[in-house]
Each structure stands twice: as C-alpha cells, then as structure tokens.
C-alpha atoms as a PDB file:
ATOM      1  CA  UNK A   1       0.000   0.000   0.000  1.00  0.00           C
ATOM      2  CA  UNK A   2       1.450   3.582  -1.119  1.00  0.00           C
ATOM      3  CA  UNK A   3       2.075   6.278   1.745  1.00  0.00           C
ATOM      4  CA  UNK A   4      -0.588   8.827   2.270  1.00  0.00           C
ATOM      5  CA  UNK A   5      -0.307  11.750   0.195  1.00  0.00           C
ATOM      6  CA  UNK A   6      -3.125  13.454   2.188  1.00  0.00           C
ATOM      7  CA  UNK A   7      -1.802  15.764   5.150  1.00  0.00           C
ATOM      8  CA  UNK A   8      -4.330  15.089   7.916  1.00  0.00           C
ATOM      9  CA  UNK A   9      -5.459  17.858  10.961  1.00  0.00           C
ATOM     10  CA  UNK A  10      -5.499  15.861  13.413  1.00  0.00           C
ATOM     11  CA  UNK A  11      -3.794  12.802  12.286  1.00  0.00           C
ATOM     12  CA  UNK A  12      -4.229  10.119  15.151  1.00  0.00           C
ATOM     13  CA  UNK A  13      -7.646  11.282  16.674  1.00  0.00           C
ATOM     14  CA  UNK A  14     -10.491  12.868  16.793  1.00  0.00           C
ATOM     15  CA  UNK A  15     -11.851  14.769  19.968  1.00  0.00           C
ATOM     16  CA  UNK A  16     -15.495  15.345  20.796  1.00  0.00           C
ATOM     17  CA  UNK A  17     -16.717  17.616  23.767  1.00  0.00           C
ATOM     18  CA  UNK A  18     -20.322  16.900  25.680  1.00  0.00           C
ATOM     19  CA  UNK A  19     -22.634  17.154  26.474  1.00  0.00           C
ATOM     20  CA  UNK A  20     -23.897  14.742  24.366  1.00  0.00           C
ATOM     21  CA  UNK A  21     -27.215  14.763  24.057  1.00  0.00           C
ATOM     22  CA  UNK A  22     -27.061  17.618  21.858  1.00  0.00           C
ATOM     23  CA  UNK A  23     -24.577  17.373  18.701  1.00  0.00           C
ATOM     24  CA  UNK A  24     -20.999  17.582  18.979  1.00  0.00           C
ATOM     25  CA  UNK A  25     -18.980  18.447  16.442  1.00  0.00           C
ATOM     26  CA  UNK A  26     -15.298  18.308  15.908  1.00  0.00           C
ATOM     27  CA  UNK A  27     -13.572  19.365  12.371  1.00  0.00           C
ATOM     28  CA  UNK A  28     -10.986  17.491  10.228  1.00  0.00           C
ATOM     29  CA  UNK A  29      -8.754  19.204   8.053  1.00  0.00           C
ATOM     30  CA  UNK A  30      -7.256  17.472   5.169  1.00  0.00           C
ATOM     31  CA  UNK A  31      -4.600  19.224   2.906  1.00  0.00           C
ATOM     32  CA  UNK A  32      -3.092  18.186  -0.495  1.00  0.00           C
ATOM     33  CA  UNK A  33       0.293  18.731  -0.715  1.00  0.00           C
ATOM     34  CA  UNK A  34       0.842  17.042  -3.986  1.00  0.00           C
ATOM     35  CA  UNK A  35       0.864  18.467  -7.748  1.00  0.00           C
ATOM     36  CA  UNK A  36      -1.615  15.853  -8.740  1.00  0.00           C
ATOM     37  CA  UNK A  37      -5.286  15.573  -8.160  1.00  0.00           C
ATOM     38  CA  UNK A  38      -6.351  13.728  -5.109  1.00  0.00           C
ATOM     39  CA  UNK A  39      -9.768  11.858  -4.280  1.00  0.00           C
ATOM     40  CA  UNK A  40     -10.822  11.467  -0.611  1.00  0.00           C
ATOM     41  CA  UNK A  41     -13.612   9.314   0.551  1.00  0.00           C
ATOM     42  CA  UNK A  42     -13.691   9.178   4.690  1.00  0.00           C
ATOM     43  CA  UNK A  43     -15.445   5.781   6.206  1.00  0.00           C
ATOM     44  CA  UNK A  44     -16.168   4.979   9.956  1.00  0.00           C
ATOM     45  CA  UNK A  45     -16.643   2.197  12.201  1.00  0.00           C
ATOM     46  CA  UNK A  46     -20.161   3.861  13.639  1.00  0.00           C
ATOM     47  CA  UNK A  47     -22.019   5.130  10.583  1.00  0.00           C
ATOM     48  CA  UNK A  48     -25.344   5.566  12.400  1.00  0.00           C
ATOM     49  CA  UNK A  49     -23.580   7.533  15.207  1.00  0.00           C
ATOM     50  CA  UNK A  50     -21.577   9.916  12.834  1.00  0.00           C
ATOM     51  CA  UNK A  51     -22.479  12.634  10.341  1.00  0.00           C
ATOM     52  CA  UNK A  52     -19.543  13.352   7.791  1.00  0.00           C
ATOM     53  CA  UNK A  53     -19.912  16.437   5.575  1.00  0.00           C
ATOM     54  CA  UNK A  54     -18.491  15.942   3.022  1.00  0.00           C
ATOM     55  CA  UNK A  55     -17.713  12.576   3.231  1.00  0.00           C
ATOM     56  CA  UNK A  56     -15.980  12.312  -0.311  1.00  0.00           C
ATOM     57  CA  UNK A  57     -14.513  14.907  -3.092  1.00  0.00           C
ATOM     58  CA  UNK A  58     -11.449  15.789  -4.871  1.00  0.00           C
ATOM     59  CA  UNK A  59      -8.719  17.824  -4.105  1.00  0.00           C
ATOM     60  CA  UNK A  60      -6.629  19.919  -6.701  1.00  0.00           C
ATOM     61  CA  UNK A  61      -2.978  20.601  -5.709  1.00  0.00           C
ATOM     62  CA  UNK A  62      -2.362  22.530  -3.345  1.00  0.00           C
ATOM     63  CA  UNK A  63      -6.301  22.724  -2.171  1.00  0.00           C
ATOM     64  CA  UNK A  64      -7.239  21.601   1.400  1.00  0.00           C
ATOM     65  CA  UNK A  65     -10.954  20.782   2.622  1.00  0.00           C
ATOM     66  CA  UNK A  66     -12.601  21.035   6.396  1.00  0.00           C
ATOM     67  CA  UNK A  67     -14.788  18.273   6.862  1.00  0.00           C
ATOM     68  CA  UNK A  68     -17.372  18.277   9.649  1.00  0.00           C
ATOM     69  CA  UNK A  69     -17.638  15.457  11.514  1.00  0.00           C
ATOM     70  CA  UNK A  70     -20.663  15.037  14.072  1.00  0.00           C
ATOM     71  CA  UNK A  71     -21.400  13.200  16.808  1.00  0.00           C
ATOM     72  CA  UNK A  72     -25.424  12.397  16.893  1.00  0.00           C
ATOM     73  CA  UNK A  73     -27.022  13.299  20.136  1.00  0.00           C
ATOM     74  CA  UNK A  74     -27.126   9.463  22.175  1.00  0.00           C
ATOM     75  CA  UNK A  75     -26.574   8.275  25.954  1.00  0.00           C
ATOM     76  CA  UNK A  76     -22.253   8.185  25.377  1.00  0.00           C
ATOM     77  CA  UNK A  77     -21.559   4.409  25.689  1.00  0.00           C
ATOM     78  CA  UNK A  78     -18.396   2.895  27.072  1.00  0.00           C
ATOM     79  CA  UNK A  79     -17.890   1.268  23.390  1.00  0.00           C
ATOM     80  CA  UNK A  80     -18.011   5.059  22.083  1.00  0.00           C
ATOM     81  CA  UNK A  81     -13.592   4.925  22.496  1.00  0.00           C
ATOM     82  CA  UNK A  82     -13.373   2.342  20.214  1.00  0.00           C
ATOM     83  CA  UNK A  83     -15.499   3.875  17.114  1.00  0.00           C
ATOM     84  CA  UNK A  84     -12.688   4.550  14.124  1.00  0.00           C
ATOM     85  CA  UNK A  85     -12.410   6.699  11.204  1.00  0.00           C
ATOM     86  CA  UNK A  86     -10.311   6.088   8.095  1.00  0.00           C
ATOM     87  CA  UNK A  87      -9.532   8.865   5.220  1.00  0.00           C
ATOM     88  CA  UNK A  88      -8.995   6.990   2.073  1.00  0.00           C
ATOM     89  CA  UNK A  89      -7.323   8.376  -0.835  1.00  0.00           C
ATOM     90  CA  UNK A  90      -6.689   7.895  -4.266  1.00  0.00           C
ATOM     91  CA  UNK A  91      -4.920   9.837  -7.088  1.00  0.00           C
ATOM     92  CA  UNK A  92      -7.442  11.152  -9.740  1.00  0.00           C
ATOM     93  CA  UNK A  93      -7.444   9.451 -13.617  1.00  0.00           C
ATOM     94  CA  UNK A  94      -4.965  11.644 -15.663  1.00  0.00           C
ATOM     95  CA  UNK A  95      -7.250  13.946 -18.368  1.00  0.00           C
ATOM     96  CA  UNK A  96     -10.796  13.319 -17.237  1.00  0.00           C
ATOM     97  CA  UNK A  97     -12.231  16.823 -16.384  1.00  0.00           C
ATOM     98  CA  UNK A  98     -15.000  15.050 -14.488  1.00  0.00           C
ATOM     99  CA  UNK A  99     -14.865  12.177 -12.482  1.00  0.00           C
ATOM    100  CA  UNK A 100     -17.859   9.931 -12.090  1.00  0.00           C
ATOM    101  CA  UNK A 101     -16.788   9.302  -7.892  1.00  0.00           C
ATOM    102  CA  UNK A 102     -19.430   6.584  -7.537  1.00  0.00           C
ATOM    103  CA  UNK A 103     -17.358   4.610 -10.002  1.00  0.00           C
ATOM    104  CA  UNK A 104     -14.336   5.443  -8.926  1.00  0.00           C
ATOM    105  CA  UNK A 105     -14.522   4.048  -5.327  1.00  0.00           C
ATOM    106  CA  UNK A 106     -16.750   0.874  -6.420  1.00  0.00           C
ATOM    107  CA  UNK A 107     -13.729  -0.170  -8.760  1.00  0.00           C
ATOM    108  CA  UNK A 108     -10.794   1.116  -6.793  1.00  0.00           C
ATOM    109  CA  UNK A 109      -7.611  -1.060  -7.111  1.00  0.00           C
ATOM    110  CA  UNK A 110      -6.624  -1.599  -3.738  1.00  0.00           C
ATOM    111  CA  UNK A 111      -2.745  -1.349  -4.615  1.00  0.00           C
ATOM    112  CA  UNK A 112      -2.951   2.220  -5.215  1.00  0.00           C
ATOM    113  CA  UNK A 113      -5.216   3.263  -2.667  1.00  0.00           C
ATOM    114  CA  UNK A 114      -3.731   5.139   0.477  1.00  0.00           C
ATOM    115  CA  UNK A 115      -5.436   5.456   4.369  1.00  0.00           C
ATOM    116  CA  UNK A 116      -4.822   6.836   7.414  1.00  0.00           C
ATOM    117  CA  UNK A 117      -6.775   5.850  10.812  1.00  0.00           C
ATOM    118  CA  UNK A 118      -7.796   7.746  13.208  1.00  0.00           C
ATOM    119  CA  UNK A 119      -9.569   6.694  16.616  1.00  0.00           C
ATOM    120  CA  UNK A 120     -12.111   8.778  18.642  1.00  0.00           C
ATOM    121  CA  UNK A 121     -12.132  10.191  22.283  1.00  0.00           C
ATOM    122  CA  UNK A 122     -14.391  11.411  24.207  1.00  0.00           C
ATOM    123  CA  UNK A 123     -14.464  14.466  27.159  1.00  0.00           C
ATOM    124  CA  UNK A 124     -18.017  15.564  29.194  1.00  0.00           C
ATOM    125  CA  UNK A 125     -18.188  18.990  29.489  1.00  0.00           C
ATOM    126  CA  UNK A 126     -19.590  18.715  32.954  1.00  0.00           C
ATOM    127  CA  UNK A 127     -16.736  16.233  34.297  1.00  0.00           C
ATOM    128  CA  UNK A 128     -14.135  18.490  32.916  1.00  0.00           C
ATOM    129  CA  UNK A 129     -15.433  21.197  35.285  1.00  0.00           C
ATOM    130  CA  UNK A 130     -15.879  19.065  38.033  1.00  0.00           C
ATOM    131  CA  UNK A 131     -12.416  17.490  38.035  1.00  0.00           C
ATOM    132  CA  UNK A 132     -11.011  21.739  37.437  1.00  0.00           C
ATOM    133  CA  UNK A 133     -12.997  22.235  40.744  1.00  0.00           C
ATOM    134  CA  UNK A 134     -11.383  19.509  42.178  1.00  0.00           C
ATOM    135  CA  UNK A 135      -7.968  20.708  41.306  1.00  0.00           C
ATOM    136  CA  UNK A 136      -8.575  23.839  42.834  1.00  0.00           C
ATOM    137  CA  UNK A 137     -10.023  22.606  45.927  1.00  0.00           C
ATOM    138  CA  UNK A 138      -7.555  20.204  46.408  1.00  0.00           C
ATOM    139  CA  UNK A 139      -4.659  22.910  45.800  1.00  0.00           C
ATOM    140  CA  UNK A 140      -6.826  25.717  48.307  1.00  0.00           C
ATOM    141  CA  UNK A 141      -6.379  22.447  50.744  1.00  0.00           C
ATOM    142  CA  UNK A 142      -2.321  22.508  50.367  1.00  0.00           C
ATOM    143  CA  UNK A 143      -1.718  25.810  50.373  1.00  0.00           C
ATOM    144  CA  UNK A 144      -4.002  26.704  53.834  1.00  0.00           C
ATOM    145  CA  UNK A 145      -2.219  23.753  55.274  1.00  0.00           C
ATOM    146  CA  UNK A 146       0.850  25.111  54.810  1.00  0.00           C
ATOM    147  CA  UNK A 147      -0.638  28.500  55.999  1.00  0.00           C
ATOM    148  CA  UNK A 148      -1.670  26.401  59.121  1.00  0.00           C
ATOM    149  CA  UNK A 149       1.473  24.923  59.521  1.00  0.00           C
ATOM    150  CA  UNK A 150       3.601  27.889  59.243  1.00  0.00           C
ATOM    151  CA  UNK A 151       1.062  29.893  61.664  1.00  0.00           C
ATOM    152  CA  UNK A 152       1.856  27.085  64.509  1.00  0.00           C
ATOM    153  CA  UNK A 153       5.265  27.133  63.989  1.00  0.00           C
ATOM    154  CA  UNK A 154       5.268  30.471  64.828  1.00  0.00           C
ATOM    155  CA  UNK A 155       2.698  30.500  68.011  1.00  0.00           C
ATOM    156  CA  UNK A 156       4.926  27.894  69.526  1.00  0.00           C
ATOM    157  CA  UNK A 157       8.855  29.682  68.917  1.00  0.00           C
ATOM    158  CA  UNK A 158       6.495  32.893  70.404  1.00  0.00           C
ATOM    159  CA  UNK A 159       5.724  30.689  73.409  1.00  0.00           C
ATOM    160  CA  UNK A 160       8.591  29.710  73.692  1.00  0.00           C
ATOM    161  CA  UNK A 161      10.616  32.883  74.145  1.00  0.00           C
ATOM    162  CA  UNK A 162       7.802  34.054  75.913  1.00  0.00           C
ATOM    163  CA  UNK A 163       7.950  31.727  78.688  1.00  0.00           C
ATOM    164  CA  UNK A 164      12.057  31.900  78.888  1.00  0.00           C
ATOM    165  CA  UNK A 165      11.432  35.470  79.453  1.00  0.00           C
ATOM    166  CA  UNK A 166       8.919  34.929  82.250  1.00  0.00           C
ATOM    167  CA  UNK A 167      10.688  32.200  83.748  1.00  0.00           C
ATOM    168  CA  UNK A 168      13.711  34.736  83.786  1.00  0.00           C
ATOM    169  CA  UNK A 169      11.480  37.485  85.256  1.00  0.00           C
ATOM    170  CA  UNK A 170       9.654  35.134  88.347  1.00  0.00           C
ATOM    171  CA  UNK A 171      13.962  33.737  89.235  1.00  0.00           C
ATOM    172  CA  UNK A 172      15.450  37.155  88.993  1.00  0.00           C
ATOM    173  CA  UNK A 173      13.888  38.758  91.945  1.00  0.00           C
ATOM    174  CA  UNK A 174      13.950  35.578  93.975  1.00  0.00           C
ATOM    175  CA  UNK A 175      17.868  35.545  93.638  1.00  0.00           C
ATOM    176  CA  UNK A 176      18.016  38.957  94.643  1.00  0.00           C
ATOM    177  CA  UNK A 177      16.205  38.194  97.798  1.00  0.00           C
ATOM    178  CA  UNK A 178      18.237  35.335  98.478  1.00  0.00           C
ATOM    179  CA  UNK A 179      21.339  36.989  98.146  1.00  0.00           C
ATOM    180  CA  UNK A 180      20.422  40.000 100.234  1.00  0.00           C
ATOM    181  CA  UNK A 181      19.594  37.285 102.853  1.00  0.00           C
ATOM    182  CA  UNK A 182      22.426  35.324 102.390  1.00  0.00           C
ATOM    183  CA  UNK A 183      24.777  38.777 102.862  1.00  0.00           C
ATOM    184  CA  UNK A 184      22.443  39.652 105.773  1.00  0.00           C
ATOM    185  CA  UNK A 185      23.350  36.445 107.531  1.00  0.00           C
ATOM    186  CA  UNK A 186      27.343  36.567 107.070  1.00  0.00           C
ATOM    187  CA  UNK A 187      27.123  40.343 108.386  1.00  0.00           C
ATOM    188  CA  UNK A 188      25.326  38.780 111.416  1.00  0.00           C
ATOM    189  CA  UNK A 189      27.595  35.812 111.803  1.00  0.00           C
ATOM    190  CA  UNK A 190      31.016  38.233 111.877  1.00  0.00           C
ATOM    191  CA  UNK A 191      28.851  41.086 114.332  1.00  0.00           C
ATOM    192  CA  UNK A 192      28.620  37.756 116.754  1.00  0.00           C
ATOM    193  CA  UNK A 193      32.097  36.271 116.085  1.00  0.00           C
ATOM    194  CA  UNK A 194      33.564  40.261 117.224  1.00  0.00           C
ATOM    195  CA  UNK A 195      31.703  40.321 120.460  1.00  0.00           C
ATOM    196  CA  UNK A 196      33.275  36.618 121.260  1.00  0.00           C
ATOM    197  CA  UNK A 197      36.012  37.674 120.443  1.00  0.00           C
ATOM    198  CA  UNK A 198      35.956  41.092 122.626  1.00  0.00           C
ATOM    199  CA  UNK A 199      34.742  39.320 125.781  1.00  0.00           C
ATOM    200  CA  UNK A 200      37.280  36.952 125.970  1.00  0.00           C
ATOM    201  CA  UNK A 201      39.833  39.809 125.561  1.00  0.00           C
ATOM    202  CA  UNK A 202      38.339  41.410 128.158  1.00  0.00           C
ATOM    203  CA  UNK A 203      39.914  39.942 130.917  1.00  0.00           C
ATOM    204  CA  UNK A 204      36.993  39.131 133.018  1.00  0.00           C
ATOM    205  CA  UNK A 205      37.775  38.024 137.150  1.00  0.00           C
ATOM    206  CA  UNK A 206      36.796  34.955 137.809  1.00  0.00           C
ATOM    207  CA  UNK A 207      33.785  35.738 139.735  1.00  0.00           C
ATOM    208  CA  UNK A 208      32.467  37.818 136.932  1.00  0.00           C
ATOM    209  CA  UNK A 209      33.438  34.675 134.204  1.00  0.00           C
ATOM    210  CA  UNK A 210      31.272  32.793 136.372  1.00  0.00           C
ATOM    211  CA  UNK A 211      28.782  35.133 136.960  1.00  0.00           C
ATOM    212  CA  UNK A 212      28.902  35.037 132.857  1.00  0.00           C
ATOM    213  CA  UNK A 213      28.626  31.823 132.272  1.00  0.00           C
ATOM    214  CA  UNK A 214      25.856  30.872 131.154  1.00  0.00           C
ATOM    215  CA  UNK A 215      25.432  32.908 128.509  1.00  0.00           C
ATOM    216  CA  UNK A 216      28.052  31.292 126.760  1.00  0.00           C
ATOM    217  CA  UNK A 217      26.242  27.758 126.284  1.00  0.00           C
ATOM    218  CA  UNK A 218      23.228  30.829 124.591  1.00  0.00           C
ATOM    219  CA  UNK A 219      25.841  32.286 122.406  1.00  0.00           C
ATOM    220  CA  UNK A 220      26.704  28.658 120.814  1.00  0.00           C
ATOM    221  CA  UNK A 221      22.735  28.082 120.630  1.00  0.00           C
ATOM    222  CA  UNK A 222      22.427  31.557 118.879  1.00  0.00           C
ATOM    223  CA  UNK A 223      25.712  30.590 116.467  1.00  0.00           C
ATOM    224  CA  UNK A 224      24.220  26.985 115.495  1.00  0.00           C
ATOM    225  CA  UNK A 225      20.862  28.222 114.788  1.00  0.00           C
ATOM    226  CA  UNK A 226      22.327  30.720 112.305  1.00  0.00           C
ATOM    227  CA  UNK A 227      24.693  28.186 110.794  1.00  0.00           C
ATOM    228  CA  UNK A 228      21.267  25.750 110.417  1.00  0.00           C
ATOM    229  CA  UNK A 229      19.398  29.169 108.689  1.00  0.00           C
ATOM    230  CA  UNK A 230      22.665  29.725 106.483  1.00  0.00           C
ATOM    231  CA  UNK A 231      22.405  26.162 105.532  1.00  0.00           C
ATOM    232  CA  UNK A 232      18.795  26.060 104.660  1.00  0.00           C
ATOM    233  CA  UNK A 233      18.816  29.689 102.809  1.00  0.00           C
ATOM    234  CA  UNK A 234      22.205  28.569 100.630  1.00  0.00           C
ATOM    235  CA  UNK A 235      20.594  25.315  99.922  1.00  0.00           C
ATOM    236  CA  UNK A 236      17.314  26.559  98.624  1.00  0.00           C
ATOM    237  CA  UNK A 237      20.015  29.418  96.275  1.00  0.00           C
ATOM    238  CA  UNK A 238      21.348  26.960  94.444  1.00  0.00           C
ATOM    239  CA  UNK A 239      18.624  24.020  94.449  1.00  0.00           C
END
C-alpha cells in the first residue's frame, strides 16, 4: 500500500466535547500537498452515530478541505472509544475533467489506494469542570495547610521565648532576695564572732566569768541556729 499523500489535521484522533445529548462536532482538516489531483472518501466504524460532511470529493494541488464530523445526540456508551475513522485516498485518472466518484470508489484497485486511521475520544463537558474544581479545591487544601502549619510554627517559637522570658522574670527577683539574705546572715555571723572575740579579751575576774557563764552555752545556741538558717537559705540558692 502507497504512503498517504493526504496531510491530515489531526492525524491520530479525533476529539469530541459533551454534552452529548445535543450534537458535537469536531472538524478534520485534510490538505493536499501534492501536484496531482487527489480523491478522498472518509469511512467509519459507527455510521449511524456519525455525520460526515463531506464525506468524499477531490482535491486539486495545493487545495485543502474542512470536513465536519458530528457526533449524533445518544446516551455516550463505554464502546463510544473504540469507534474509528479512516480517510482513504486515491490519485485522480490523468485527463478526465470530471470524475464519475461513484465509479471510482466501487472499482478502486486496492494497490494504489492510500489510508490513514484515526480513533475517537471522548471528554463531558460537565466532568471536565468538576475534576477543574477539584484541582482547585484540592490545591486551596495545600496551600491553607501550609498557611496552618507555618502559623503554629510560629505560636509555639512565640511561646517559647515568651515563657524563657517569664521564667527569667519570676527567678530574677527571687535571687536577689536570696542573696540580700544570704549577705544579711554573714554580716550577722562576723557582728557575733567580734563580740566573742571582745569578751574573751576582756579579761573578766573569775567571779564575773562565772557570773557570765551561762550565757556562753546561749551564744553557741544563737551561732548553730544561724549556721542551720545559712544552711537552709544557701541550699534553697542553688537548688
């Protein structure tokens, strides 16, 4: 079988839009590229589904031709992807002005006669525009999670420094507390160690160290309760 002279627009399919229970038309375009006269006839697998005008002509060089090619109105069946065309041609008899096209195609010889196939699809207006919807929705979904996302993110590194700067605010005056205790106590302790230490320069008699003595068993009550208060104020500082 010879190549097809015939340039075909489309030239592997043919696309029909719903809905579909009005017409739908889609349009072939066939060209003639050659210097010789060219006859076309188109066929199809579905003849009572599809309305082909023209369905068969000639071609002069250089001419092209838009053929119509419409889809009756019918409930779309699965089987509808499987319908065919096919665009048949056949150079035209040298030096016949007119060509009788009936007799033509009913005494073709196969050997000279060039096709080209083309297979049918099939898109619903209304599914198209639900499945766009769904795009969209589906994107608006992504990009307000990632809004979401990006909001928390940010609410918790607030909270975050937030709370390091309250839980520096709440210890801060504490340890100044404590340490102003804490210096309170040691100016206490060395007031008590320099009376000690002037009485027993003193050179008291012995009547009067007796006299005096008992308030030195007080003084060592008075030291060990402050060393048990030191203890208890350094250990809660640095606890």
């Amino acid at each position: 079988m010879p190549e097809q002279v015939l340039r075909i627009e489309p030239d592997h399919e043919l696309k029909f839009k719903g809905p579909f229970n009005v017409p739908s038309t889609t349009l072939l375009k066939i060209i003639n590229p050659s210097d010789k006269r060219v006859c076309f006839k188109i066929k199809t697998t579905a003849p009572k589904r599809y309305c082909v005008r023209p369905n068969a002509g000639l071609l002069q060089p250089g001419a092209n031709a838009n053929i119509a090619v419409v889809f009756q109105p019918c409930e779309l069946e699965p089987t509808a992807n499987k319908h065919k065309f096919m665009v048949q041609a056949l150079y035209a008899p040298d030096g016949d002005a007119s060509i009788d096209m009936d007799s033509l195609w009913k005494d073709v010889d196969n050997t000279k006669l060039m096709d080209t196939k083309l297979r049918c699809t099939f898109e619903n207006a209304a599914d198209s525009g639900n499945q766009n919807d769904l795009n969209a929705f589906d994107e608006g979904k992504v990009t307000r999670a990632k809004h979401d996302h990006t909001k928390s993110q940010k609410m918790v590194s607030d909270e975050s420094h937030g709370g390091d700067a309250a839980n520096r605010l709440s210890v801060h005056p504490e340890t100044v507390q404590l340490r102003q205790e804490n210096g309170q106590l040691k100016d206490e302790i060395d007031r008590l160690k320099r009376q000690l230490k002037s009485r027993e320069a003193s050179g008291f008699s012995g009547m009067a160290m007796q006299t005096n003595a008992p308030a030195t068993p007080m003084l060592q009550i008075i030291l060990a309760l402050v060393v048990l208060l030191v203890g208890l104020v350094m250990g809660k500082f640095f606890v």
